[in-house]
Protein backbone atom coordinates (compact mmCIF):
# COMPACT_ATOMS: atom_id res chain seq x y z
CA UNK A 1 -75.33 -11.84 65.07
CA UNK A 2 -78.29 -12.55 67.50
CA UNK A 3 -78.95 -16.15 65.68
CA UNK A 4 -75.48 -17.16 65.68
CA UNK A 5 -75.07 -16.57 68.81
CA UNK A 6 -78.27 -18.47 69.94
CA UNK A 7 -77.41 -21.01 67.69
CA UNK A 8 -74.05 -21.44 69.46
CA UNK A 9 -75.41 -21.24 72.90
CA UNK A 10 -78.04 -24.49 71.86
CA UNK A 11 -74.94 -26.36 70.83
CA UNK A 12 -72.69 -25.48 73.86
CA UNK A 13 -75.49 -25.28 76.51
CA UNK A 14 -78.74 -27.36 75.30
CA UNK A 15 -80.79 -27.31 78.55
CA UNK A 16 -80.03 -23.12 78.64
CA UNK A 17 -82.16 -23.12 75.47
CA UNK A 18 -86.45 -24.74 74.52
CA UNK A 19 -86.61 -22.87 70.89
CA UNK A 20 -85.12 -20.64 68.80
CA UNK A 21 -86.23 -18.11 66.07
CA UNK A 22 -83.80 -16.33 64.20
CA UNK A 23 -84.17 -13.17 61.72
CA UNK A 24 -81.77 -12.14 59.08
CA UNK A 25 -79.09 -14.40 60.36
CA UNK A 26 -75.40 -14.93 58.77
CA UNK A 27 -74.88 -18.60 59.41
CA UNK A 28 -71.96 -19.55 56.85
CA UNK A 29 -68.94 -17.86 57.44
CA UNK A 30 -65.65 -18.13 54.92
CA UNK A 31 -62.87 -15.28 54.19
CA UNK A 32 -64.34 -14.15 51.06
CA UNK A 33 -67.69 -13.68 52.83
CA UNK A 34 -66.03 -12.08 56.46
CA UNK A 35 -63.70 -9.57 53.94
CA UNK A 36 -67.17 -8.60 52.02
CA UNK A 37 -68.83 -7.43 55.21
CA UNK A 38 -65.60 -6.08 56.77
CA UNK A 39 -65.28 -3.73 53.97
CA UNK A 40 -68.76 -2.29 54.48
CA UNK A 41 -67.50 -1.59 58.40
CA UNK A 42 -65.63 1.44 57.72
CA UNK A 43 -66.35 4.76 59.86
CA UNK A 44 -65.27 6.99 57.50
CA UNK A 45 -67.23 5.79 54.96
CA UNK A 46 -70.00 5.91 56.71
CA UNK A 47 -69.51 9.54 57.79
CA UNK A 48 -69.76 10.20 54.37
CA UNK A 49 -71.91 8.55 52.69
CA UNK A 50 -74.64 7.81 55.50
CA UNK A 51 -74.78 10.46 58.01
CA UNK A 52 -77.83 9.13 59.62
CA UNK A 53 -76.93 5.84 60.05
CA UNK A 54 -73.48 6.91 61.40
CA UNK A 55 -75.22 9.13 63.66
CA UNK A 56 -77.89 6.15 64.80
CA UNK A 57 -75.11 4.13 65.64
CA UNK A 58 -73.87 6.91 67.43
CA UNK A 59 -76.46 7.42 69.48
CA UNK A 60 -76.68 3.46 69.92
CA UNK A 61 -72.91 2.50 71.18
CA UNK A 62 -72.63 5.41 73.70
CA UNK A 63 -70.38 3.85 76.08
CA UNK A 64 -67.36 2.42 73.48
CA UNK A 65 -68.46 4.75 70.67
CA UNK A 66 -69.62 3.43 67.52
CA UNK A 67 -65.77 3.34 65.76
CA UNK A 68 -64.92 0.91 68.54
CA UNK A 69 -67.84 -1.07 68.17
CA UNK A 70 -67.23 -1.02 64.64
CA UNK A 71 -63.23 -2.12 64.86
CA UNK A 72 -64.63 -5.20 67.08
CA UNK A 73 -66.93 -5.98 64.70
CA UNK A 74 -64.34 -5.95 62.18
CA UNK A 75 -61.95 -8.21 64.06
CA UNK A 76 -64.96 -10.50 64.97
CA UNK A 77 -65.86 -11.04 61.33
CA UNK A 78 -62.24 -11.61 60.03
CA UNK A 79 -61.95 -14.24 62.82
CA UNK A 80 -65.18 -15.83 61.95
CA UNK A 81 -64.24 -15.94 58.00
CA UNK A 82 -60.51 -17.69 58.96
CA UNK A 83 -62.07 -20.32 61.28
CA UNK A 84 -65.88 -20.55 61.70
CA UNK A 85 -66.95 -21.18 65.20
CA UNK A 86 -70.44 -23.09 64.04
CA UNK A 87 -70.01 -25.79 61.11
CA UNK A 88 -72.61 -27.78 59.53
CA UNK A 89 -71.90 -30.40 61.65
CA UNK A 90 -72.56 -27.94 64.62
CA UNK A 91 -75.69 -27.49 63.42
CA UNK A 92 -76.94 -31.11 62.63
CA UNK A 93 -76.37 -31.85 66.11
CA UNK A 94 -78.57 -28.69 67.42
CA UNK A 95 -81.88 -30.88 68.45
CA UNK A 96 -84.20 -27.93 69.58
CA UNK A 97 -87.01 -26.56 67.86
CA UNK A 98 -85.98 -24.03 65.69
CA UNK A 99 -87.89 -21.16 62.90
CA UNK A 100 -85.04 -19.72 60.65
CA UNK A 101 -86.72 -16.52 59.24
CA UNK A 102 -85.34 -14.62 56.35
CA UNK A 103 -86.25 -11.70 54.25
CA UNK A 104 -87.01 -11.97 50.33
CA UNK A 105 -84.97 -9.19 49.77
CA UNK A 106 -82.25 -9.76 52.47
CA UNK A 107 -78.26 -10.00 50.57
CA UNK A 108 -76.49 -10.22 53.64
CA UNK A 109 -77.66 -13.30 55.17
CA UNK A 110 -78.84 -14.74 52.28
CA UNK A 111 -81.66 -17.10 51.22
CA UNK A 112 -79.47 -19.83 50.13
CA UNK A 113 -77.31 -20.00 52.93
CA UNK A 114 -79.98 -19.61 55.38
CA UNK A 115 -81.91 -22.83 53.61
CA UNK A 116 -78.34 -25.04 54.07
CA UNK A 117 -78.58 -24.53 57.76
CA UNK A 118 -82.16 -25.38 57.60
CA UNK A 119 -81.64 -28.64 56.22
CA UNK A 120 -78.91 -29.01 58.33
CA UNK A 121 -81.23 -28.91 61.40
CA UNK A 122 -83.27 -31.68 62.59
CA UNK A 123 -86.22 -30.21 64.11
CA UNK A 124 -86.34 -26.73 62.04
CA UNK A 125 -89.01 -24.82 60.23
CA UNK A 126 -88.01 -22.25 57.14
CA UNK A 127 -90.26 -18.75 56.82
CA UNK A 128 -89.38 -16.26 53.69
CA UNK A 129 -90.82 -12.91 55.26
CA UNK A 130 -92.03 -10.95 52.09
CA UNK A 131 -90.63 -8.03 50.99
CA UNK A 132 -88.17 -8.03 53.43
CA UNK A 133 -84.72 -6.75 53.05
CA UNK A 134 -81.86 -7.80 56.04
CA UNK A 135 -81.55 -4.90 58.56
CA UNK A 136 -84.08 -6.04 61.15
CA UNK A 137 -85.66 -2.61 61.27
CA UNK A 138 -86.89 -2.09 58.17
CA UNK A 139 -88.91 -5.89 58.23
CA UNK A 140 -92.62 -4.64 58.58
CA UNK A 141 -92.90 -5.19 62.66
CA UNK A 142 -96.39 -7.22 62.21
CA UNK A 143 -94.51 -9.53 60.10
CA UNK A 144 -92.46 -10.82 62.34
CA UNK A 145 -94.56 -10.07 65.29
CA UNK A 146 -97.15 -12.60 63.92
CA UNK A 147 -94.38 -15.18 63.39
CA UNK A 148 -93.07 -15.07 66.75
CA UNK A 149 -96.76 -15.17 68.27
CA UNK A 150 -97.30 -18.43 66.29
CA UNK A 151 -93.80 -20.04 66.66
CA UNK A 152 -94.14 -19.66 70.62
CA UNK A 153 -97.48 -19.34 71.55
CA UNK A 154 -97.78 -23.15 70.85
């Protein structure tokens, strides 16, 4: 939710932000879509069928616990899908320089989607990281290493 968020902070607060570079990032929100990824959000589920990621996220969210963090993310998502807080208007009116980056292989965020917002944006460059799937850390670090180092080492 890193992009989102910086993507919301350019609209809100323009002079708090020069460029912006996001990975992996959920842009379009609707019901359908919030319900989809709400489903996927469920502790007990995890427990079972990934141990080791419940058990990474465990060791992650130490201070609320990782159910907690999980039920906010849950009510954060449904309230997204009922009334987005960034529309493509939003997003038209965003003037910084901005590098939407998204992996080939990435179903959550989504290659379409992630091209909308691009074209959406006046002053914003499109990057397809190859084989790349969405959780941030399984994209190949020197991937998006060398993307950043170009992007803002202009």
């Amino acid at each position: 939710m890193g992009g989102y968020v910086a993507m919301l902070l350019a609209r809100q607060h323009p002079k708090s932000v020069k460029r912006i570079v996001t990975l992996g990032t959920k842009y379009l929100w609707d019901t359908e879509s919030a319900a989809r990824e709400v489903r996927l959000l469920d502790p007990e589920k995890i427990k079972a069928k990934v141990p080791q990621f419940a058990h990474a996220l465990a060791s992650r969210h130490t201070a609320a616990g990782w159910e907690t963090v999980l039920a906010k993310t849950r009510e954060m998502l449904t309230a997204l899908g009922d009334a987005p807080v960034l529309t493509m208007d939003d997003f038209a009116a965003i003037q910084h320089r901005i590098r939407i980056v998204i992996g080939d292989k990435d179903t959550m965020a989504g290659i379409e989607d992630s091209l909308r917002v691009y074209r959406a944006l006046p002053n914003a460059e499109f990057e397809v990281l190859p084989d790349s799937p969405h959780p941030v850390e399984q994209v190949q670090p020197y991937r998006i290493t060398r993307s950043l180092i170009e992007f803002f080492g202009e």
